[in-house]
Structure formats: structure tokens, C-alpha cells
PDB file of N, CA and C in Angstrom:
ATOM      1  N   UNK A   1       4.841  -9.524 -14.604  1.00  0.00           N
ATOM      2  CA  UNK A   1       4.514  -8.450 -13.687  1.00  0.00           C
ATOM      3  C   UNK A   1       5.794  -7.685 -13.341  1.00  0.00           C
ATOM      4  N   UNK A   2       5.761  -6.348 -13.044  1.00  0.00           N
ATOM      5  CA  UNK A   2       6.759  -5.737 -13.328  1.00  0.00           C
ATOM      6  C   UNK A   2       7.213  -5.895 -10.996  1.00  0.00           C
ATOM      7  N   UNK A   3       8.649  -5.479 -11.472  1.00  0.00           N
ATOM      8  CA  UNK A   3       9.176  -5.770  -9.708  1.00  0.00           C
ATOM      9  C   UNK A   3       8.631  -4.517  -9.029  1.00  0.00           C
ATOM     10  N   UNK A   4       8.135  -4.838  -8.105  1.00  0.00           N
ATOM     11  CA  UNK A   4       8.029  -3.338  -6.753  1.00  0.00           C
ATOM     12  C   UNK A   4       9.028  -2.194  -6.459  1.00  0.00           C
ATOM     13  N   UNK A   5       8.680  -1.564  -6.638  1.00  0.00           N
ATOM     14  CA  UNK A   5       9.672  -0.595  -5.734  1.00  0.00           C
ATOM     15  C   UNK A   5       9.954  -0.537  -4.488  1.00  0.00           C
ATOM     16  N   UNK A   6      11.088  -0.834  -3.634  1.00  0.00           N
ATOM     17  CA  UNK A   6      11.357  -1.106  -2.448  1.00  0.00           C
ATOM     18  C   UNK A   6      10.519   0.270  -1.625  1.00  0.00           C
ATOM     19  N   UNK A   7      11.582   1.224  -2.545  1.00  0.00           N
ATOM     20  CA  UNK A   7      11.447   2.819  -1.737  1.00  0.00           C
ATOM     21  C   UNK A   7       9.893   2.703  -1.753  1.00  0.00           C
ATOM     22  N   UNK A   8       9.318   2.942  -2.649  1.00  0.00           N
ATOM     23  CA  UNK A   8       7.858   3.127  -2.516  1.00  0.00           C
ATOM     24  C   UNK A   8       6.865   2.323  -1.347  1.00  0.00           C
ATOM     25  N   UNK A   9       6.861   0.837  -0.876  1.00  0.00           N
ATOM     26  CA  UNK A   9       6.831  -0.153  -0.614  1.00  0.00           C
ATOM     27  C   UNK A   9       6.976   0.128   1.113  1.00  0.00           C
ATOM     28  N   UNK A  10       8.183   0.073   1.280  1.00  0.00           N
ATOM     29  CA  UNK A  10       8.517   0.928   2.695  1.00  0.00           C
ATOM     30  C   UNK A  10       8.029   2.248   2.900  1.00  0.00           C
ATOM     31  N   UNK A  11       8.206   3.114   2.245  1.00  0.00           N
ATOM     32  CA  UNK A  11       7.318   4.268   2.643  1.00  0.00           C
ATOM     33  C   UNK A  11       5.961   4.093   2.970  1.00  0.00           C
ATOM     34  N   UNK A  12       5.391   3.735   2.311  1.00  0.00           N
ATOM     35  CA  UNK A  12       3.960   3.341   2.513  1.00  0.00           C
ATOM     36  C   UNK A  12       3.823   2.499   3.453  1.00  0.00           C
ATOM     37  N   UNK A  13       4.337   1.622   3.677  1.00  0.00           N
ATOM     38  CA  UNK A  13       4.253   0.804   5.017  1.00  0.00           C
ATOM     39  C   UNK A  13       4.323   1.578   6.256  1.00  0.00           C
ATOM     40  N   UNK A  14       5.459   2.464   6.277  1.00  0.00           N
ATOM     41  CA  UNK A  14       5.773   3.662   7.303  1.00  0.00           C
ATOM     42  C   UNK A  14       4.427   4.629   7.583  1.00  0.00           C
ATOM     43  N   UNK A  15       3.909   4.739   6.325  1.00  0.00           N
ATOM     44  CA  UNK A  15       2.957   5.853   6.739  1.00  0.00           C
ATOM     45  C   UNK A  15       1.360   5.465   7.014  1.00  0.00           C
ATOM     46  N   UNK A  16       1.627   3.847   7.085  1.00  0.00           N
ATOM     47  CA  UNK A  16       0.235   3.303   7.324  1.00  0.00           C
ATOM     48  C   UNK A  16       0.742   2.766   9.006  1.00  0.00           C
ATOM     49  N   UNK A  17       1.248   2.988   9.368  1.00  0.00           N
ATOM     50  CA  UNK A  17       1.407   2.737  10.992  1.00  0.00           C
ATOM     51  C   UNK A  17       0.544   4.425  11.569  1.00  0.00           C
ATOM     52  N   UNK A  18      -0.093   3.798  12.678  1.00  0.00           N
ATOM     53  CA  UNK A  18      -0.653   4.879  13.437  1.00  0.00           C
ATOM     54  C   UNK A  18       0.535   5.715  13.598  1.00  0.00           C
ATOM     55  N   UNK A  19      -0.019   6.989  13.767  1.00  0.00           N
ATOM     56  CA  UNK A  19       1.276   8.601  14.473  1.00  0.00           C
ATOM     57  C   UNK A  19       2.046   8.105  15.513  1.00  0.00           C
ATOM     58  N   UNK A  20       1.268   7.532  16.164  1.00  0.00           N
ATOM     59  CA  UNK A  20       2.224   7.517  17.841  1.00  0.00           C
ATOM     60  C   UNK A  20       3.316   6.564  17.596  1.00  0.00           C
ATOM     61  N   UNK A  21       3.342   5.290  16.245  1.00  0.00           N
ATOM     62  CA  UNK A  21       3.971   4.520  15.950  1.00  0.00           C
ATOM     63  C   UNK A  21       5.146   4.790  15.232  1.00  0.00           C
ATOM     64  N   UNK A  22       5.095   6.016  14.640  1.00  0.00           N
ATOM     65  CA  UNK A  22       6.267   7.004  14.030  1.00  0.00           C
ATOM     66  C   UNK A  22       6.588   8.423  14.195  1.00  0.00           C
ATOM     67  N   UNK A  23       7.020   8.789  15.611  1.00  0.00           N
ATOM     68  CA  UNK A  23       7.126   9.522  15.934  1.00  0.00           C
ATOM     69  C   UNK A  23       8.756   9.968  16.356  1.00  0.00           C
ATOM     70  N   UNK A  24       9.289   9.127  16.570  1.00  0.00           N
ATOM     71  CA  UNK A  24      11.035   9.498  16.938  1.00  0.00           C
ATOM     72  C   UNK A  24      11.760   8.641  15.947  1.00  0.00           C
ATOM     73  N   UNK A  25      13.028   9.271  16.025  1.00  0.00           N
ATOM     74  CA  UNK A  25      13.763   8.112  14.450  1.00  0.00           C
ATOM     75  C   UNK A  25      14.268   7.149  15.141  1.00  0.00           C
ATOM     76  N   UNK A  26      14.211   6.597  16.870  1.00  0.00           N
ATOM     77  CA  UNK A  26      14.647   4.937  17.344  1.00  0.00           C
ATOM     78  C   UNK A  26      13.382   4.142  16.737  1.00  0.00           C
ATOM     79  N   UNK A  27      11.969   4.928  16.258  1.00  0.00           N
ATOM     80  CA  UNK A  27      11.027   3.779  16.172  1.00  0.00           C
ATOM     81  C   UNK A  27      11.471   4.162  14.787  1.00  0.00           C
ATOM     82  N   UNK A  28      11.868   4.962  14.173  1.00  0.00           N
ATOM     83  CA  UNK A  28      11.888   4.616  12.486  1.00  0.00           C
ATOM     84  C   UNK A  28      13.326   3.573  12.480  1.00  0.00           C
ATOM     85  N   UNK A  29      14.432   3.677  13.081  1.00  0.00           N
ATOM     86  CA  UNK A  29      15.331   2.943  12.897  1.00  0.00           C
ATOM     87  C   UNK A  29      14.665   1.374  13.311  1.00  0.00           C
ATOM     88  N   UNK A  30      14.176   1.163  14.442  1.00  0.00           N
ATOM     89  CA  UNK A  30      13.464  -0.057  14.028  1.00  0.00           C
ATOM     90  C   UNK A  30      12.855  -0.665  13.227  1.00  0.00           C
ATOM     91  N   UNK A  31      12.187  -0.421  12.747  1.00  0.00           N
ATOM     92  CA  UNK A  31      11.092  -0.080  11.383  1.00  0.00           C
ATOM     93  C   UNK A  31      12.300  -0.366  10.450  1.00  0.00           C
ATOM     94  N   UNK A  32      12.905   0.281  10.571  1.00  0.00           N
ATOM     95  CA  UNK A  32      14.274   0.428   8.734  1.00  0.00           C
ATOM     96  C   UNK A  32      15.190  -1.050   9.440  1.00  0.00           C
ATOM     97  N   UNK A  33      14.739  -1.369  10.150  1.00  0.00           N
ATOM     98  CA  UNK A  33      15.451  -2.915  10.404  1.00  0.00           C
ATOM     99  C   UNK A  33      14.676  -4.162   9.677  1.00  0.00           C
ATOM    100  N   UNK A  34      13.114  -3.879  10.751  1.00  0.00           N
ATOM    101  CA  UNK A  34      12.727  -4.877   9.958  1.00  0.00           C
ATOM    102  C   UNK A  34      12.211  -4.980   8.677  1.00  0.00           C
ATOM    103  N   UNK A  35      11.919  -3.771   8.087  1.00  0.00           N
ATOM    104  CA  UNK A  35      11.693  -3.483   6.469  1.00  0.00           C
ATOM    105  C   UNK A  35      12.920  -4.463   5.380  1.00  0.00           C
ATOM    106  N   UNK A  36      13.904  -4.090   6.325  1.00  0.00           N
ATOM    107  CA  UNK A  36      14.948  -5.089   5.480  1.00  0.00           C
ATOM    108  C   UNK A  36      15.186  -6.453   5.439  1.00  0.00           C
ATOM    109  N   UNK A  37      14.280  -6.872   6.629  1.00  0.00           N
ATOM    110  CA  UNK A  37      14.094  -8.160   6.073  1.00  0.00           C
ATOM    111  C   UNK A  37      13.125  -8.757   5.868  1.00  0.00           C
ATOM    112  N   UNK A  38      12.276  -8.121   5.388  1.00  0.00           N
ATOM    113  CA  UNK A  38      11.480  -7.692   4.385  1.00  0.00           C
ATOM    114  C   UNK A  38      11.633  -7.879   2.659  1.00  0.00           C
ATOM    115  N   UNK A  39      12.144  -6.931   2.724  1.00  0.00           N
ATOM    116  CA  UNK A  39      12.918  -5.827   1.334  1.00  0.00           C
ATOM    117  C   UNK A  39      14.098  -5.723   0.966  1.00  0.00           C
ATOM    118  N   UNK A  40      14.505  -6.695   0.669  1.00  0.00           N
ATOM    119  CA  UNK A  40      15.796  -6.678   0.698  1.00  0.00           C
ATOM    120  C   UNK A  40      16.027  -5.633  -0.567  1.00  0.00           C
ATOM    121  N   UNK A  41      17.399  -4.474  -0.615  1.00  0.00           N
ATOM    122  CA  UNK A  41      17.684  -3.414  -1.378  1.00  0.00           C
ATOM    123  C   UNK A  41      19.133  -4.039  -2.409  1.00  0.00           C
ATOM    124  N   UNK A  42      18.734  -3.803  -3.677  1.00  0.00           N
ATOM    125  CA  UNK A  42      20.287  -3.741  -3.802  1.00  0.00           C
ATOM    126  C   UNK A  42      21.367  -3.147  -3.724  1.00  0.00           C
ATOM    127  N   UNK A  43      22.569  -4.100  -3.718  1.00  0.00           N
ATOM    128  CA  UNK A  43      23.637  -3.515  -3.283  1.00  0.00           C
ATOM    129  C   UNK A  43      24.164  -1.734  -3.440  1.00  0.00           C
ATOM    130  N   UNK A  44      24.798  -1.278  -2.450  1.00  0.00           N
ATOM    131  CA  UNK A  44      25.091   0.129  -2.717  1.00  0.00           C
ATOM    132  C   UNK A  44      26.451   0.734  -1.751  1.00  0.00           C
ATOM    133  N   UNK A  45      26.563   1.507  -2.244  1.00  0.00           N
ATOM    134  CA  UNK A  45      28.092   1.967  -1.613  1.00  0.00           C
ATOM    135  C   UNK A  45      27.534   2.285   0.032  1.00  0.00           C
ATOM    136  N   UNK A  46      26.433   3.014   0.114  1.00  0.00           N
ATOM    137  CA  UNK A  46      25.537   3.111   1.294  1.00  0.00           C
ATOM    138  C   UNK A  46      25.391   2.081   2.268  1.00  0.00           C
ATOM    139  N   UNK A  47      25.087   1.758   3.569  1.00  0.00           N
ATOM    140  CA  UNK A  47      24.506   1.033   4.057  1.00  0.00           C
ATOM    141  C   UNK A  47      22.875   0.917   3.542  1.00  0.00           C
ATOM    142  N   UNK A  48      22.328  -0.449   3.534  1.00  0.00           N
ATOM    143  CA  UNK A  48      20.702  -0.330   3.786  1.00  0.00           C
ATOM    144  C   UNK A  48      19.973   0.464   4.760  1.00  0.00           C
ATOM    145  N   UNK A  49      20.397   0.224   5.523  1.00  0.00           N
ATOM    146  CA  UNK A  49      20.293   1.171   6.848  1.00  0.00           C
ATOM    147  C   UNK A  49      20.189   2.724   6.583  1.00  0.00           C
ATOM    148  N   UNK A  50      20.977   3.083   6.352  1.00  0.00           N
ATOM    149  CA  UNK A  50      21.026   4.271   6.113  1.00  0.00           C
ATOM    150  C   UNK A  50      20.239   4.968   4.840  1.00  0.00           C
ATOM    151  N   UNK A  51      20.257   3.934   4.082  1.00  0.00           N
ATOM    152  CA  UNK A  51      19.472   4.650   2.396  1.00  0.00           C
ATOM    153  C   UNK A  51      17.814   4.628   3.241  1.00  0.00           C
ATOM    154  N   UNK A  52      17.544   3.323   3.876  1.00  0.00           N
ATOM    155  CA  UNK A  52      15.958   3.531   4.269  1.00  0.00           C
ATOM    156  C   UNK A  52      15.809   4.436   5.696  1.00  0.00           C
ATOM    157  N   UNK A  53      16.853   4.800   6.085  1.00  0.00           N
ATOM    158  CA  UNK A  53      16.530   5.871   7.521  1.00  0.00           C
ATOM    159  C   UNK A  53      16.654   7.371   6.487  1.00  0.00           C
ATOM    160  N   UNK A  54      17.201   7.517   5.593  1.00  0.00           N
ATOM    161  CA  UNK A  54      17.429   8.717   4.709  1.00  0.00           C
ATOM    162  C   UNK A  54      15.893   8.743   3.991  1.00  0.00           C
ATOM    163  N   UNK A  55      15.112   7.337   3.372  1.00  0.00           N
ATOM    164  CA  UNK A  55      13.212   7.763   3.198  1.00  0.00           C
ATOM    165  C   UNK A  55      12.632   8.167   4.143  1.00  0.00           C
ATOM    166  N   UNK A  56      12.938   7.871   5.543  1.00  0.00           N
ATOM    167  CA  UNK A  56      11.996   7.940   6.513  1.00  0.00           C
ATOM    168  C   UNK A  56      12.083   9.206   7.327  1.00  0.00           C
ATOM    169  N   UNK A  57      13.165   9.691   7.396  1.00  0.00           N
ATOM    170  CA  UNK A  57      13.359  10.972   8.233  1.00  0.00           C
ATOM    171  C   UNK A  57      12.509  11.778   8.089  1.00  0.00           C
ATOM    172  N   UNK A  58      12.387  12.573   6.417  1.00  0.00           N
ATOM    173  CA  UNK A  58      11.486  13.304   6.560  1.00  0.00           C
ATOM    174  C   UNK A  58      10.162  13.200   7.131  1.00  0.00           C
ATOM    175  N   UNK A  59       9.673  12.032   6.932  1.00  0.00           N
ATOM    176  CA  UNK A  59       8.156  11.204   7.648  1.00  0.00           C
ATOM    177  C   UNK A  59       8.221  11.367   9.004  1.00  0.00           C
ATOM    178  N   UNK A  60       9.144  11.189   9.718  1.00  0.00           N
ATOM    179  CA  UNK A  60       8.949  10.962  10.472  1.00  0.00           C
ATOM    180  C   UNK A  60       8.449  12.097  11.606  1.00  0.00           C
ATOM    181  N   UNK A  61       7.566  11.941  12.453  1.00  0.00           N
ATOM    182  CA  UNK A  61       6.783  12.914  13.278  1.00  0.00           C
ATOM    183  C   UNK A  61       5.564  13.324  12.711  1.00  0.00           C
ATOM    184  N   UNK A  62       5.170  13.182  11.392  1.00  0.00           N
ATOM    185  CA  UNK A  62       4.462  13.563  10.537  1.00  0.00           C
ATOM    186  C   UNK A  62       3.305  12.951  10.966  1.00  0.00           C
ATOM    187  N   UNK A  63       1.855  13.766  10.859  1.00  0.00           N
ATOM    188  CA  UNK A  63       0.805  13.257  11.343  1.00  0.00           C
ATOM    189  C   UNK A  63       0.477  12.324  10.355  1.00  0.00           C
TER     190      UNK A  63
END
């Protein structure tokens, strides 16, 4: 079976939470916490943090 895509994986998780549940980026930065331990990403010059708050931004507020 082929591996998941993290990005994909988390997004979708993000966008299956009710609206009111993703509405400011302190609840997406929460969210991009516990996704990671979760999901763990591989290594990158980036923080994790930051590569999964960089999927979510645009989402975020989004009905």
C-alpha cells in the first residue's frame, strides 16, 4: 500500500472540523500542533510548524 500524504491528510482533517472550529490561526496553530503528533513530517530546513501553519492559512476562516 502506497504511504499517505501528510499534506493531504491534515488538510482534510482541518476542513472536516466545523467553521467555528477554524476560524483564527491560534485555533489553526493548535490544530498544526496536534496534527504533528499525529503526522509526523519529514525532516526540512523549515520548522513542522511552520510548513503545516503555511497549508492551513489559506483555510483558514473559510466556510
Amino acid at each position: 500500500m502506497a504511504k499517505s500524504n501528510p499534506r493531504r491528510t491534515i488538510i482534510r482533517e482541518w476542513m472536516s472540523l466545523t467553521p467555528e472550529k477554524r476560524q483564527s490561526s491560534r485555533q489553526a496553530l493548535t490544530f498544526a500542533d496536534a496534527a504533528l503528533q499525529r503526522h509526523p513530517l519529514p525532516r526540512s530546513r523549515r520548522g513542522a510548524r511552520e510548513i503545516v501553519m503555511a497549508w492551513l492559512r489559506p483555510r483558514t476562516g473559510r466556510p
